[in-house]
PDB file of N, CA and C in Angstrom:
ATOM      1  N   UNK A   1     -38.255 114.836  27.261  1.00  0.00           N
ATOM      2  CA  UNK A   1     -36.877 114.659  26.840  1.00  0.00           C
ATOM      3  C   UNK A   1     -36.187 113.703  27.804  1.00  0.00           C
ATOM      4  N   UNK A   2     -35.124 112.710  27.409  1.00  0.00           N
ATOM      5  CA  UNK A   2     -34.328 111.998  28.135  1.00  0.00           C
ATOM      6  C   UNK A   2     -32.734 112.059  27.808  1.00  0.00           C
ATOM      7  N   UNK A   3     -32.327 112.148  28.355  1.00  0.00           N
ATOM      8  CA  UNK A   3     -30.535 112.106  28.008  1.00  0.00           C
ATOM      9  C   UNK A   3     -30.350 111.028  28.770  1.00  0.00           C
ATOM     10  N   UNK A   4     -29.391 110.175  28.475  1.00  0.00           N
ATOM     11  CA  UNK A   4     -28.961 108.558  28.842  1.00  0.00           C
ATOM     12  C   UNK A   4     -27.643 110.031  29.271  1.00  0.00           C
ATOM     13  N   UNK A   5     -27.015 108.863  30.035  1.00  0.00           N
ATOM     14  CA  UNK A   5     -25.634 108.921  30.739  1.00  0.00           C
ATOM     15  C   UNK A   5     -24.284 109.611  29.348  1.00  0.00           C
ATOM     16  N   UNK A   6     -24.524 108.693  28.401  1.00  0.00           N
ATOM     17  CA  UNK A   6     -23.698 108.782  27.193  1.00  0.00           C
ATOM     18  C   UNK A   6     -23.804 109.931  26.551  1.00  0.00           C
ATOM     19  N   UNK A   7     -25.237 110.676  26.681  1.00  0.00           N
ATOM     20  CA  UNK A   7     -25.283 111.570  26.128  1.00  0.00           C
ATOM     21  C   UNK A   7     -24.660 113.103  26.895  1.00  0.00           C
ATOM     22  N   UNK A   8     -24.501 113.261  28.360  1.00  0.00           N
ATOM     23  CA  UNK A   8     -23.800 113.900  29.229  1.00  0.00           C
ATOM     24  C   UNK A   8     -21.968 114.636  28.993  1.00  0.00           C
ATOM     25  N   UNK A   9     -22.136 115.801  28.912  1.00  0.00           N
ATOM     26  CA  UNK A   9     -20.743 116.422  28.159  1.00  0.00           C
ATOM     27  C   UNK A   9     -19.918 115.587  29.963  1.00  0.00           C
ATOM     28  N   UNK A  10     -18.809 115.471  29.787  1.00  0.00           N
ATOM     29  CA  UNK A  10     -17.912 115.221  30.512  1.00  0.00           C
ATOM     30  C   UNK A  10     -16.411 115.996  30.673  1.00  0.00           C
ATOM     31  N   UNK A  11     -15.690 116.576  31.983  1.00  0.00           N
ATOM     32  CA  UNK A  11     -14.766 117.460  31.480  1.00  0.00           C
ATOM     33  C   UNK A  11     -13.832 117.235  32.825  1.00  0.00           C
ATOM     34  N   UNK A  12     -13.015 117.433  32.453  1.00  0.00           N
ATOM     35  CA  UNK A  12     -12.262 117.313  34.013  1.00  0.00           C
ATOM     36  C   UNK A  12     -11.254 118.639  34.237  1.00  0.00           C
ATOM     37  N   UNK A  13     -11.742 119.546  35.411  1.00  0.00           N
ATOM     38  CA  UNK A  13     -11.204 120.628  35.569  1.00  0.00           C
ATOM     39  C   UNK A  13     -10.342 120.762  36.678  1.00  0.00           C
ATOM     40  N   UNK A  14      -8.959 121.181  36.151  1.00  0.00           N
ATOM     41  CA  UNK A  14      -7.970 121.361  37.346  1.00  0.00           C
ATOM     42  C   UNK A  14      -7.804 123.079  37.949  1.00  0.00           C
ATOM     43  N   UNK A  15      -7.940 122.705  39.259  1.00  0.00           N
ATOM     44  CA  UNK A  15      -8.237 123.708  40.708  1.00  0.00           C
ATOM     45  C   UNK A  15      -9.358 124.448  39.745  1.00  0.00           C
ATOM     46  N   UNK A  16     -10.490 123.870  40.133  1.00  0.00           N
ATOM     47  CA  UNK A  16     -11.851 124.744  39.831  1.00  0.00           C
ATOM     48  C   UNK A  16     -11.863 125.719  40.957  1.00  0.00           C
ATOM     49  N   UNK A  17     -12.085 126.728  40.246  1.00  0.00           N
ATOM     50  CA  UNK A  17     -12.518 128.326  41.245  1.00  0.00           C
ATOM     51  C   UNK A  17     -10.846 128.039  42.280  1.00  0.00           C
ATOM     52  N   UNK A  18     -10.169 127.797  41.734  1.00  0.00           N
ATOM     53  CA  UNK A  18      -8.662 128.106  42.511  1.00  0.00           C
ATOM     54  C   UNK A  18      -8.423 126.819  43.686  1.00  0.00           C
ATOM     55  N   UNK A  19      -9.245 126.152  43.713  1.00  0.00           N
ATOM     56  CA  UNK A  19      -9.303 124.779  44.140  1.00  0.00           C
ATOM     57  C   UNK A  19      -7.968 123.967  44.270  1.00  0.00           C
ATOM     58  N   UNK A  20      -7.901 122.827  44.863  1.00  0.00           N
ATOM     59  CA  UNK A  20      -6.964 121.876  44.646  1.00  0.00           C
ATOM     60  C   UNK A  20      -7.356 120.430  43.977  1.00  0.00           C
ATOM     61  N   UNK A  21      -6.107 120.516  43.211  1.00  0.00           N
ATOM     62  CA  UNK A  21      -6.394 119.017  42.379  1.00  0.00           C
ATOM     63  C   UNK A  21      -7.248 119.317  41.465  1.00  0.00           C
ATOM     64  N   UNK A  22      -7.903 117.883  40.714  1.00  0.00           N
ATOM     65  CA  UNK A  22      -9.107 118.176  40.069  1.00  0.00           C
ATOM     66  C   UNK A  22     -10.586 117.619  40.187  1.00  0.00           C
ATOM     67  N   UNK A  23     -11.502 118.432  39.296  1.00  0.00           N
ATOM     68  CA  UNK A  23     -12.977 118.067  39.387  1.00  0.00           C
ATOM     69  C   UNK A  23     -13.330 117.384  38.010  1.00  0.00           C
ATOM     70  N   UNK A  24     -14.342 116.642  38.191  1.00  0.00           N
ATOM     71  CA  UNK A  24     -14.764 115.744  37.353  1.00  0.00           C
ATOM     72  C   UNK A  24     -16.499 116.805  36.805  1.00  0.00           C
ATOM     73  N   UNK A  25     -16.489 116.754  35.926  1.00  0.00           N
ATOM     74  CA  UNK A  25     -18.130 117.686  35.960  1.00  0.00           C
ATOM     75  C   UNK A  25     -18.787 117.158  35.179  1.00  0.00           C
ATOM     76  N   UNK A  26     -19.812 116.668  35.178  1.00  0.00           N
ATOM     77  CA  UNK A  26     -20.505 115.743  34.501  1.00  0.00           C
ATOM     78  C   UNK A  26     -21.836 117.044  34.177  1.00  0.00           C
ATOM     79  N   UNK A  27     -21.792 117.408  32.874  1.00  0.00           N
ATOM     80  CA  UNK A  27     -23.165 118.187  32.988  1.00  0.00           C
ATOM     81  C   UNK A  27     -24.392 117.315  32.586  1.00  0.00           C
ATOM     82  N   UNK A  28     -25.525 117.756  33.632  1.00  0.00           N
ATOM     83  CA  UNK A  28     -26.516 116.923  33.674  1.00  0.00           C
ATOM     84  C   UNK A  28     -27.520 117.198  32.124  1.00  0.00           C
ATOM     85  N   UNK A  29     -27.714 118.738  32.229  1.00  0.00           N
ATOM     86  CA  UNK A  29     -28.549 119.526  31.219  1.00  0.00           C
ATOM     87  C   UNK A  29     -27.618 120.203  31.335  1.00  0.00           C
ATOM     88  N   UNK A  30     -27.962 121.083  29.663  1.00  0.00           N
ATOM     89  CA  UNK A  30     -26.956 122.254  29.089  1.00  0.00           C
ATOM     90  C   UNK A  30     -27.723 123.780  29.399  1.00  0.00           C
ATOM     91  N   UNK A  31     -27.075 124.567  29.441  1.00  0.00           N
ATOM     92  CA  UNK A  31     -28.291 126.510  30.200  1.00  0.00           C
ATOM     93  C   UNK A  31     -29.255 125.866  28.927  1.00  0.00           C
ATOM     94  N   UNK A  32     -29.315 125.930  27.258  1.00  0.00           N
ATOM     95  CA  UNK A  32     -30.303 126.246  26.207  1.00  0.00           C
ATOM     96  C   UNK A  32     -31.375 125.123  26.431  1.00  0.00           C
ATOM     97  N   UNK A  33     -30.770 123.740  27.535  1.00  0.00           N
ATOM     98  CA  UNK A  33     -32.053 122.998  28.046  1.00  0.00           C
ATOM     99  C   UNK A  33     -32.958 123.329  29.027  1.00  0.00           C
ATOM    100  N   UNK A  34     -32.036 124.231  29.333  1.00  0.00           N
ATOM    101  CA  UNK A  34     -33.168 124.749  31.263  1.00  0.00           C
ATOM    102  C   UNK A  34     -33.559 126.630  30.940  1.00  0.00           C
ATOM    103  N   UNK A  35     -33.699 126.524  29.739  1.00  0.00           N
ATOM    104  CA  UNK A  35     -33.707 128.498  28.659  1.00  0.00           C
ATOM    105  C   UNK A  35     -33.188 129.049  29.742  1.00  0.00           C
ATOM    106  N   UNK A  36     -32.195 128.807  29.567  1.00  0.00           N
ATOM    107  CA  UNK A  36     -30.960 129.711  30.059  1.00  0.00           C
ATOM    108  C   UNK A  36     -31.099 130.348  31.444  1.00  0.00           C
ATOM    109  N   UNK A  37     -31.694 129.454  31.965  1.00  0.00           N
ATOM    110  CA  UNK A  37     -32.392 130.493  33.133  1.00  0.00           C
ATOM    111  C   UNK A  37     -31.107 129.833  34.094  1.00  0.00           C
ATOM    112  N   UNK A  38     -30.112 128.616  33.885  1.00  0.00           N
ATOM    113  CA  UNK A  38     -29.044 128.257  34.741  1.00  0.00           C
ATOM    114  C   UNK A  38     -27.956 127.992  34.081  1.00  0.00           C
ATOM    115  N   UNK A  39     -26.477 128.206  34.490  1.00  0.00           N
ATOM    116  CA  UNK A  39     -25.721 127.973  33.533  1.00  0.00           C
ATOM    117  C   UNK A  39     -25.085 126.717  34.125  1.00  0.00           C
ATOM    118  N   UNK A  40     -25.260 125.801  35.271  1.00  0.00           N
ATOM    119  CA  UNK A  40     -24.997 124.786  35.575  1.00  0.00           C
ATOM    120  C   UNK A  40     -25.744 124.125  36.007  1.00  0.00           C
ATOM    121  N   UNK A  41     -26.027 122.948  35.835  1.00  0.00           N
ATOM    122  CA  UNK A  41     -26.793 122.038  36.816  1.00  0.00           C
ATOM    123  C   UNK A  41     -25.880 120.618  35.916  1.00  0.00           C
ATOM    124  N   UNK A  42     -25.307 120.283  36.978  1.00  0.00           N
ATOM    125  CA  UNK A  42     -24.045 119.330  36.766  1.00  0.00           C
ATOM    126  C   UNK A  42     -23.755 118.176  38.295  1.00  0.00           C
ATOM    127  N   UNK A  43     -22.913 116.938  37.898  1.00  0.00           N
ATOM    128  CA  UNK A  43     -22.524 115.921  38.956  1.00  0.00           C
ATOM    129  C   UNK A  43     -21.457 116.181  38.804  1.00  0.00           C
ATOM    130  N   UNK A  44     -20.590 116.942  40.296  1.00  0.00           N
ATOM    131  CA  UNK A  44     -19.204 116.972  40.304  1.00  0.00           C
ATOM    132  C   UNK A  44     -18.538 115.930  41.305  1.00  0.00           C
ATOM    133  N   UNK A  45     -17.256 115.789  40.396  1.00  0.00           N
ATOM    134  CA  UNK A  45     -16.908 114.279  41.758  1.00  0.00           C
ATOM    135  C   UNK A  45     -15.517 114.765  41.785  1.00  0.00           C
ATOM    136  N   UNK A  46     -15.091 115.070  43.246  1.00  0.00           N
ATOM    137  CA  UNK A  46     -13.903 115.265  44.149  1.00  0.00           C
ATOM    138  C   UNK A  46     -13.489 114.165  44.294  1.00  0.00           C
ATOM    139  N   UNK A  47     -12.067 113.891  44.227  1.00  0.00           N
ATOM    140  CA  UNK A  47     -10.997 112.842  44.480  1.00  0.00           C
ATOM    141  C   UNK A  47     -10.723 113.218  45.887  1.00  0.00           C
ATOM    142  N   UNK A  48     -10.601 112.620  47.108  1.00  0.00           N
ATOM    143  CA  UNK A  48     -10.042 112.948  48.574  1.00  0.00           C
ATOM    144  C   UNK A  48      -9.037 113.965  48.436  1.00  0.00           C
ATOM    145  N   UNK A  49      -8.960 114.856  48.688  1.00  0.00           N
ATOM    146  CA  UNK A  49      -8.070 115.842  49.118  1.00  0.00           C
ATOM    147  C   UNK A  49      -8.191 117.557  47.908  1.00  0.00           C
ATOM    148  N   UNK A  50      -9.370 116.683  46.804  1.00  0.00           N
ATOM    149  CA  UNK A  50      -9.295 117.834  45.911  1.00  0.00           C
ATOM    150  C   UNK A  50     -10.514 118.825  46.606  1.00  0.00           C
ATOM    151  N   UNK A  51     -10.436 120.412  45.979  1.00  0.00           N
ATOM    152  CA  UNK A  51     -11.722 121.035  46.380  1.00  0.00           C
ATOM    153  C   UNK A  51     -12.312 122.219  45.482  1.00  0.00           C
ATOM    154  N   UNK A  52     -13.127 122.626  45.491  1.00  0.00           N
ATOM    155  CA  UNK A  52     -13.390 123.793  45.084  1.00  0.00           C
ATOM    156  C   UNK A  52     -13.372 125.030  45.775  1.00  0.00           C
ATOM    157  N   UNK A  53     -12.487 125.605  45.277  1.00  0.00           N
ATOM    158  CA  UNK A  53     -11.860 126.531  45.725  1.00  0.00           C
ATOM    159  C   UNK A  53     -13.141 127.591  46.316  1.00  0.00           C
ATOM    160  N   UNK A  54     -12.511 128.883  46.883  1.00  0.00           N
ATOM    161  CA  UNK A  54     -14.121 129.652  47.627  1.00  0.00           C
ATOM    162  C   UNK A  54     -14.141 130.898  46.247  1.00  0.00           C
ATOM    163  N   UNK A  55     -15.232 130.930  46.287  1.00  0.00           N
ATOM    164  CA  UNK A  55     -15.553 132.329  45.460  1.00  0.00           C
ATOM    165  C   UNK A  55     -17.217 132.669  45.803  1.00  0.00           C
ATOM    166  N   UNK A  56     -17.025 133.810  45.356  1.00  0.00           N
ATOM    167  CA  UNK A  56     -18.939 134.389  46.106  1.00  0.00           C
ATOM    168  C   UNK A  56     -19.638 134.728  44.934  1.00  0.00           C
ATOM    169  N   UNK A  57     -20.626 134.728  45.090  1.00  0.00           N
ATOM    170  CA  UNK A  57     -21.627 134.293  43.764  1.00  0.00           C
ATOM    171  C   UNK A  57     -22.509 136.032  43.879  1.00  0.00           C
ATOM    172  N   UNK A  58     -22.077 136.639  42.487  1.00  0.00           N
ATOM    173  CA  UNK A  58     -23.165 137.507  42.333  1.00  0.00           C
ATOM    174  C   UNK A  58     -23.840 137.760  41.145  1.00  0.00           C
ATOM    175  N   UNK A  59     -25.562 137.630  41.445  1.00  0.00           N
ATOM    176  CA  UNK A  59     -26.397 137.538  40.196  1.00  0.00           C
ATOM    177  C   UNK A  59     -26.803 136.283  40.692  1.00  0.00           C
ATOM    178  N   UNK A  60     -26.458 135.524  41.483  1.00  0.00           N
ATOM    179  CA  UNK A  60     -26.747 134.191  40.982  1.00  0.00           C
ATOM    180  C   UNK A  60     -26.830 133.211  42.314  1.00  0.00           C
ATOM    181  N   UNK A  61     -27.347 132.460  42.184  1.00  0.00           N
ATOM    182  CA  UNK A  61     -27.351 131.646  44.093  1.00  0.00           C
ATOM    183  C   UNK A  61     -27.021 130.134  43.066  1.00  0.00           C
ATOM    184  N   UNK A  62     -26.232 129.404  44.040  1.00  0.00           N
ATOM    185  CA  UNK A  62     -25.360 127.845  44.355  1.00  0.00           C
ATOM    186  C   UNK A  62     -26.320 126.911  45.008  1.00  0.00           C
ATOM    187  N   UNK A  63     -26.846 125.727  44.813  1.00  0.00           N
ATOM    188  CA  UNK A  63     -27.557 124.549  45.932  1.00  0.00           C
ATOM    189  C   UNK A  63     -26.337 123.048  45.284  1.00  0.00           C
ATOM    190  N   UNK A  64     -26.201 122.840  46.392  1.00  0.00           N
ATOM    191  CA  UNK A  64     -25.466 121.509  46.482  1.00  0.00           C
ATOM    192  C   UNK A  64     -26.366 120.178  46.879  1.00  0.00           C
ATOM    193  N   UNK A  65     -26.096 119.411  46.402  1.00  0.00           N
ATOM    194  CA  UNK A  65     -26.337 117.821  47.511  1.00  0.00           C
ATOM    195  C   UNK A  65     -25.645 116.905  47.292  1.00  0.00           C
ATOM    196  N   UNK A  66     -25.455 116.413  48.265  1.00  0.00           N
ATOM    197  CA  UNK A  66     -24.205 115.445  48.591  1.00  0.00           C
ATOM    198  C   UNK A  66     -24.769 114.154  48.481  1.00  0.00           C
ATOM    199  N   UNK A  67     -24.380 113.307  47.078  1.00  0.00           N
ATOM    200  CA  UNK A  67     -24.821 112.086  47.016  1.00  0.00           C
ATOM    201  C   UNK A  67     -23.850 110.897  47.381  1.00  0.00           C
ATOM    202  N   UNK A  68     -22.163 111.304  47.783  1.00  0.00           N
ATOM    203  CA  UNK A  68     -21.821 109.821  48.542  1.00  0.00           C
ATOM    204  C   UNK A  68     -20.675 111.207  48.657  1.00  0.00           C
ATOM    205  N   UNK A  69     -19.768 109.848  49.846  1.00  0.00           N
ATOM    206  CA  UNK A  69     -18.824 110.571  50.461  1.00  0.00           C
ATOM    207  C   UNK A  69     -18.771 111.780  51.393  1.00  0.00           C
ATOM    208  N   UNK A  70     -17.441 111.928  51.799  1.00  0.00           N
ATOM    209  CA  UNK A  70     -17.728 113.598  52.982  1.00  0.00           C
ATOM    210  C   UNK A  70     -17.133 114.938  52.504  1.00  0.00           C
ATOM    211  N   UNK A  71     -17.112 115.629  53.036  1.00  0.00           N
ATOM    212  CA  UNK A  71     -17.191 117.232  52.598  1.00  0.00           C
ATOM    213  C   UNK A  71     -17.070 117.844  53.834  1.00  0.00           C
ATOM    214  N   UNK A  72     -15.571 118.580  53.470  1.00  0.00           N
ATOM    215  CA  UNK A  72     -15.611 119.964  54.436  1.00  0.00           C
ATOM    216  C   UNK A  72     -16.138 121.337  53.208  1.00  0.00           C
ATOM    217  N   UNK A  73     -17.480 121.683  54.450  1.00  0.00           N
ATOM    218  CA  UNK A  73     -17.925 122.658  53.607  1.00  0.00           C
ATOM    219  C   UNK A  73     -17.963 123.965  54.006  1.00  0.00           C
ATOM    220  N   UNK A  74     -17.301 125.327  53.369  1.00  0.00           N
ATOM    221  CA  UNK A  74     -16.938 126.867  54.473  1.00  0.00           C
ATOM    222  C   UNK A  74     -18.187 127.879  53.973  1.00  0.00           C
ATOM    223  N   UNK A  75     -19.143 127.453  54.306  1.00  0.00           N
ATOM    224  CA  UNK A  75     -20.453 128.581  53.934  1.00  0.00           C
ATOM    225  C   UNK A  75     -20.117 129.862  55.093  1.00  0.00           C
ATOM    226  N   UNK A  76     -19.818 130.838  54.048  1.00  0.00           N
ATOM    227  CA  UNK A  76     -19.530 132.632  54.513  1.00  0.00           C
ATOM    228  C   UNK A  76     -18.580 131.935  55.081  1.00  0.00           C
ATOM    229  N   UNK A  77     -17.981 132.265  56.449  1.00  0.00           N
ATOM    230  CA  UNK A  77     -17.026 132.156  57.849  1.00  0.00           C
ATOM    231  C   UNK A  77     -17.238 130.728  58.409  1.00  0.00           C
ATOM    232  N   UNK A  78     -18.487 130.130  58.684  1.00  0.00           N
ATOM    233  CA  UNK A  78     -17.866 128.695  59.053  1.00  0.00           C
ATOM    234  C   UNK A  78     -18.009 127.402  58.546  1.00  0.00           C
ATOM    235  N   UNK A  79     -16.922 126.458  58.818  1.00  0.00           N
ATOM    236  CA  UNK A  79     -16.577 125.341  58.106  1.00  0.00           C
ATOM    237  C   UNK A  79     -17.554 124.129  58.628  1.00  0.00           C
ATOM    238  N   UNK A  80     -18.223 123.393  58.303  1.00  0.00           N
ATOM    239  CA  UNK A  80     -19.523 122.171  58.219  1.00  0.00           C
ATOM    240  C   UNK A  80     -19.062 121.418  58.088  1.00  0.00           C
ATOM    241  N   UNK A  81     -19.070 119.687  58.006  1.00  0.00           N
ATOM    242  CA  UNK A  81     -18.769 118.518  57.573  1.00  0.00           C
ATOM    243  C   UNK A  81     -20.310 118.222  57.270  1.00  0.00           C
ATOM    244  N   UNK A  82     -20.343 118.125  55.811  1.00  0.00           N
ATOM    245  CA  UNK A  82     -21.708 117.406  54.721  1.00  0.00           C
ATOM    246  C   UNK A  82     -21.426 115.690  54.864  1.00  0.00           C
ATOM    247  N   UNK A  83     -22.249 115.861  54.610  1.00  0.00           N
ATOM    248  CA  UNK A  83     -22.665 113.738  54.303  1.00  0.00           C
ATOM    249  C   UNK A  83     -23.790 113.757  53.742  1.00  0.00           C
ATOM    250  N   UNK A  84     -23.894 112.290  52.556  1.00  0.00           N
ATOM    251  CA  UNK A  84     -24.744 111.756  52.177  1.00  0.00           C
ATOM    252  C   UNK A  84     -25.750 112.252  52.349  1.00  0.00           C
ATOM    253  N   UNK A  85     -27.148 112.876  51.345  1.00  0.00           N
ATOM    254  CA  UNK A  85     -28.207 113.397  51.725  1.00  0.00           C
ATOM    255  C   UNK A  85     -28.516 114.179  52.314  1.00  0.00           C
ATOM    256  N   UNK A  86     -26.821 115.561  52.591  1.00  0.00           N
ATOM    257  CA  UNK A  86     -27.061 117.037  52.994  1.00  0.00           C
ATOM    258  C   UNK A  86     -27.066 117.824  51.762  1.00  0.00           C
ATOM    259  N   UNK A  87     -27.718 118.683  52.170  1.00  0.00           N
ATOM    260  CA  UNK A  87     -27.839 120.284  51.071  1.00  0.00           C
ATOM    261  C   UNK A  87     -27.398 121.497  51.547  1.00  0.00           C
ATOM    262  N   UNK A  88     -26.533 122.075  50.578  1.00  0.00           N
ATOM    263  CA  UNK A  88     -25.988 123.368  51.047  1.00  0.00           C
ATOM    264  C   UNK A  88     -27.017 124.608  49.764  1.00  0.00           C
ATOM    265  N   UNK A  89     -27.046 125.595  50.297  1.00  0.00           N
ATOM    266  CA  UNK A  89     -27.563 126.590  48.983  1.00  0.00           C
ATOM    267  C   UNK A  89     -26.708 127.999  49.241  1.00  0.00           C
ATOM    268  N   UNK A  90     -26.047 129.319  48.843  1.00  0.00           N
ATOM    269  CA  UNK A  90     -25.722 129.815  48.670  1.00  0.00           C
ATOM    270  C   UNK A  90     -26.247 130.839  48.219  1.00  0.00           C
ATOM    271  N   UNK A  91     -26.813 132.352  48.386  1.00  0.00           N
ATOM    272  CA  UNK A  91     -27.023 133.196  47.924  1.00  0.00           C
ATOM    273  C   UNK A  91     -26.335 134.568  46.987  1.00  0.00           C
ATOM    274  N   UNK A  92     -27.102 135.292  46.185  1.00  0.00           N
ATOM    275  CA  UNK A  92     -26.183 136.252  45.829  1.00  0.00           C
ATOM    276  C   UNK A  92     -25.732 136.814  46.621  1.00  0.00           C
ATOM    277  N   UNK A  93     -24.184 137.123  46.628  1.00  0.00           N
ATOM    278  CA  UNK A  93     -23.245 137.905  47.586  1.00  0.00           C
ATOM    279  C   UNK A  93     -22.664 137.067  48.599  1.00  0.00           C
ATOM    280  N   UNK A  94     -22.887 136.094  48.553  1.00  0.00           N
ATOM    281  CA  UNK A  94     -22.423 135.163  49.662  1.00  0.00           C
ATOM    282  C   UNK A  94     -21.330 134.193  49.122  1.00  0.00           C
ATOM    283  N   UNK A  95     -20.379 133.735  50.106  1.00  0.00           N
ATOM    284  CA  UNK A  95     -19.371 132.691  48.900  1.00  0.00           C
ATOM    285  C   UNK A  95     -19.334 131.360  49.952  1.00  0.00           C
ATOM    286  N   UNK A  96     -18.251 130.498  48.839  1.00  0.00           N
ATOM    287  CA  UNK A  96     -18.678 129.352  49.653  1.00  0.00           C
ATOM    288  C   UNK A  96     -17.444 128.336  49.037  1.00  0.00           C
ATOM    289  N   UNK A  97     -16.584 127.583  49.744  1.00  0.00           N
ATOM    290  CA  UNK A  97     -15.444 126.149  49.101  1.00  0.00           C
ATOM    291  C   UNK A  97     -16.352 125.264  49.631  1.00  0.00           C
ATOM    292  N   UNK A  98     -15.429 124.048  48.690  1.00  0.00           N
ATOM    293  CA  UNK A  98     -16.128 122.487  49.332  1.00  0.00           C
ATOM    294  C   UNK A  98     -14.661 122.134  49.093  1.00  0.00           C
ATOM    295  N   UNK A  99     -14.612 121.023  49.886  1.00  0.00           N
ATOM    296  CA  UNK A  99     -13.292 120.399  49.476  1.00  0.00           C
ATOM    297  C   UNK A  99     -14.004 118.677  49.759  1.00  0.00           C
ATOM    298  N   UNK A 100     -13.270 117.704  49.218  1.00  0.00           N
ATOM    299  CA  UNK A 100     -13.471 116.010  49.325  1.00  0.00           C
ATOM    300  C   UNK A 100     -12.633 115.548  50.785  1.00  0.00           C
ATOM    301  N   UNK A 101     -12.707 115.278  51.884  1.00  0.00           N
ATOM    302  CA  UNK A 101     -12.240 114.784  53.369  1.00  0.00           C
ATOM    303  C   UNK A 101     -12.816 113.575  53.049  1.00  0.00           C
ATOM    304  N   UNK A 102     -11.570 112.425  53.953  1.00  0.00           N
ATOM    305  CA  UNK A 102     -12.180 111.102  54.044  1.00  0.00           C
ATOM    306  C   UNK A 102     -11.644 110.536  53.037  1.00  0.00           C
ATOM    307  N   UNK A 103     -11.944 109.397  52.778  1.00  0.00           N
ATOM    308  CA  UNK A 103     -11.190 108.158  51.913  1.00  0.00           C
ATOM    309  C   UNK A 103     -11.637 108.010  50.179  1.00  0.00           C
ATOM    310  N   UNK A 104     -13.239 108.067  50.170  1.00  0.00           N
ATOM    311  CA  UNK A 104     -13.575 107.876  49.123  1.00  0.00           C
ATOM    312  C   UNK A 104     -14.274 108.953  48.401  1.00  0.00           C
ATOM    313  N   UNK A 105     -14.511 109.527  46.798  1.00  0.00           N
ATOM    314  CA  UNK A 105     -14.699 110.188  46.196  1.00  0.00           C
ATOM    315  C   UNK A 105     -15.781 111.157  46.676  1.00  0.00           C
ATOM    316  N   UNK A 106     -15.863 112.317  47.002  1.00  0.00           N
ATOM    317  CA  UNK A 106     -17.059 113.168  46.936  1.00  0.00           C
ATOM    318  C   UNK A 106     -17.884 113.318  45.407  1.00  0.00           C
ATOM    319  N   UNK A 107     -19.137 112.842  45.966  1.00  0.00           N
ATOM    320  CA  UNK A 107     -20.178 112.966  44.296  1.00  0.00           C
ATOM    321  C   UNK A 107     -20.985 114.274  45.183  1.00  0.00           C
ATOM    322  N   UNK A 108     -21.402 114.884  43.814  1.00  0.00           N
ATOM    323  CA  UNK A 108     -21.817 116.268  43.953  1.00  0.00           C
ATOM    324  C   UNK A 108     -23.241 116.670  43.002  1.00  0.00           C
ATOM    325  N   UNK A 109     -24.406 117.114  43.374  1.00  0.00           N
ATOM    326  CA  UNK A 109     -24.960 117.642  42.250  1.00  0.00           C
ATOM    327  C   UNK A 109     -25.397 119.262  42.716  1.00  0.00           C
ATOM    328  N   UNK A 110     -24.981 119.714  41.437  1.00  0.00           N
ATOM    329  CA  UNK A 110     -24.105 121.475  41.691  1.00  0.00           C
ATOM    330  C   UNK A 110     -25.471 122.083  40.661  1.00  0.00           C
ATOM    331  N   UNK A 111     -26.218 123.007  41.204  1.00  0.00           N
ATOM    332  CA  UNK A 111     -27.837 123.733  40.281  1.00  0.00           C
ATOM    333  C   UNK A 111     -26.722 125.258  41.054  1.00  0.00           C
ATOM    334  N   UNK A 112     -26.534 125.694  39.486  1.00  0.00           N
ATOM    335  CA  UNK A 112     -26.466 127.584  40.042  1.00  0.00           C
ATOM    336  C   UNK A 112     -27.711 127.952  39.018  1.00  0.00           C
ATOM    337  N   UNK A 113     -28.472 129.275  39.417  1.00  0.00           N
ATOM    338  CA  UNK A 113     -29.444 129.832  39.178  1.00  0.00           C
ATOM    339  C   UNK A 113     -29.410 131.087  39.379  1.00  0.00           C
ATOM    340  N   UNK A 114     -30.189 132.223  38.094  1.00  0.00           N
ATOM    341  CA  UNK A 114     -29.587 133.404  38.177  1.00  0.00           C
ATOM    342  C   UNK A 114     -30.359 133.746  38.753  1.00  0.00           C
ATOM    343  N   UNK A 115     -30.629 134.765  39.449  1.00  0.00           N
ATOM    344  CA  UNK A 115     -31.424 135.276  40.545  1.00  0.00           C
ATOM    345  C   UNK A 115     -32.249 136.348  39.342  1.00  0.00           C
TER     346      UNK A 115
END
């Protein structure tokens, strides 16, 4: 199977998970492409100052990677600065914000998976 770019749902969500500003979510595959075994695997893109808000994941674990731009990132209690070609992952019971720091857009590719 191939999906071109065009074929990608597109949505723009304001304060995701209680966030600031908005997110751009580009879904990559839909859950009935990956049998449902994920209900996201998506490219999210932060405008400087927007974020995703914190919430903790249960049933289900979060992996991030950071394909341009910077990121303050609060995994459990402490706060990280991501760049280009870092990975964050998240477990059930554990929570986690990102927010966009710095000048230019945070790009994002966001895999949750049910445990």
């Amino acid at each position: 199977m191939v999906k071109r770019k065009t074929d990608h749902q597109v949505q723009l969500v304001e304060k995701l998970r209680g966030g600031e500003g908005a997110a751009t979510v580009e879904r990559l595959l839909m859950p009935a492409e990956l049998c449902e075994k994920s209900p996201l695997f998506a490219k999210i893109t932060l405008q400087p100052g927007s974020s995703i808000g914190y919430h903790i994941h249960e049933g289900e674990m979060e992996a991030f990677y950071i394909l341009s731009g910077e990121a303050e990132f609060l995994d459990k209690q402490e706060t990280v600065t991501l760049s280009p070609g870092d990975s964050t992952l998240t477990q059930s019971g554990e929570g986690h914000s990102i927010k966009s720091v710095g000048n230019t857009p945070l790009e994002l590719i966001a895999l949750i998976l049910y445990k």
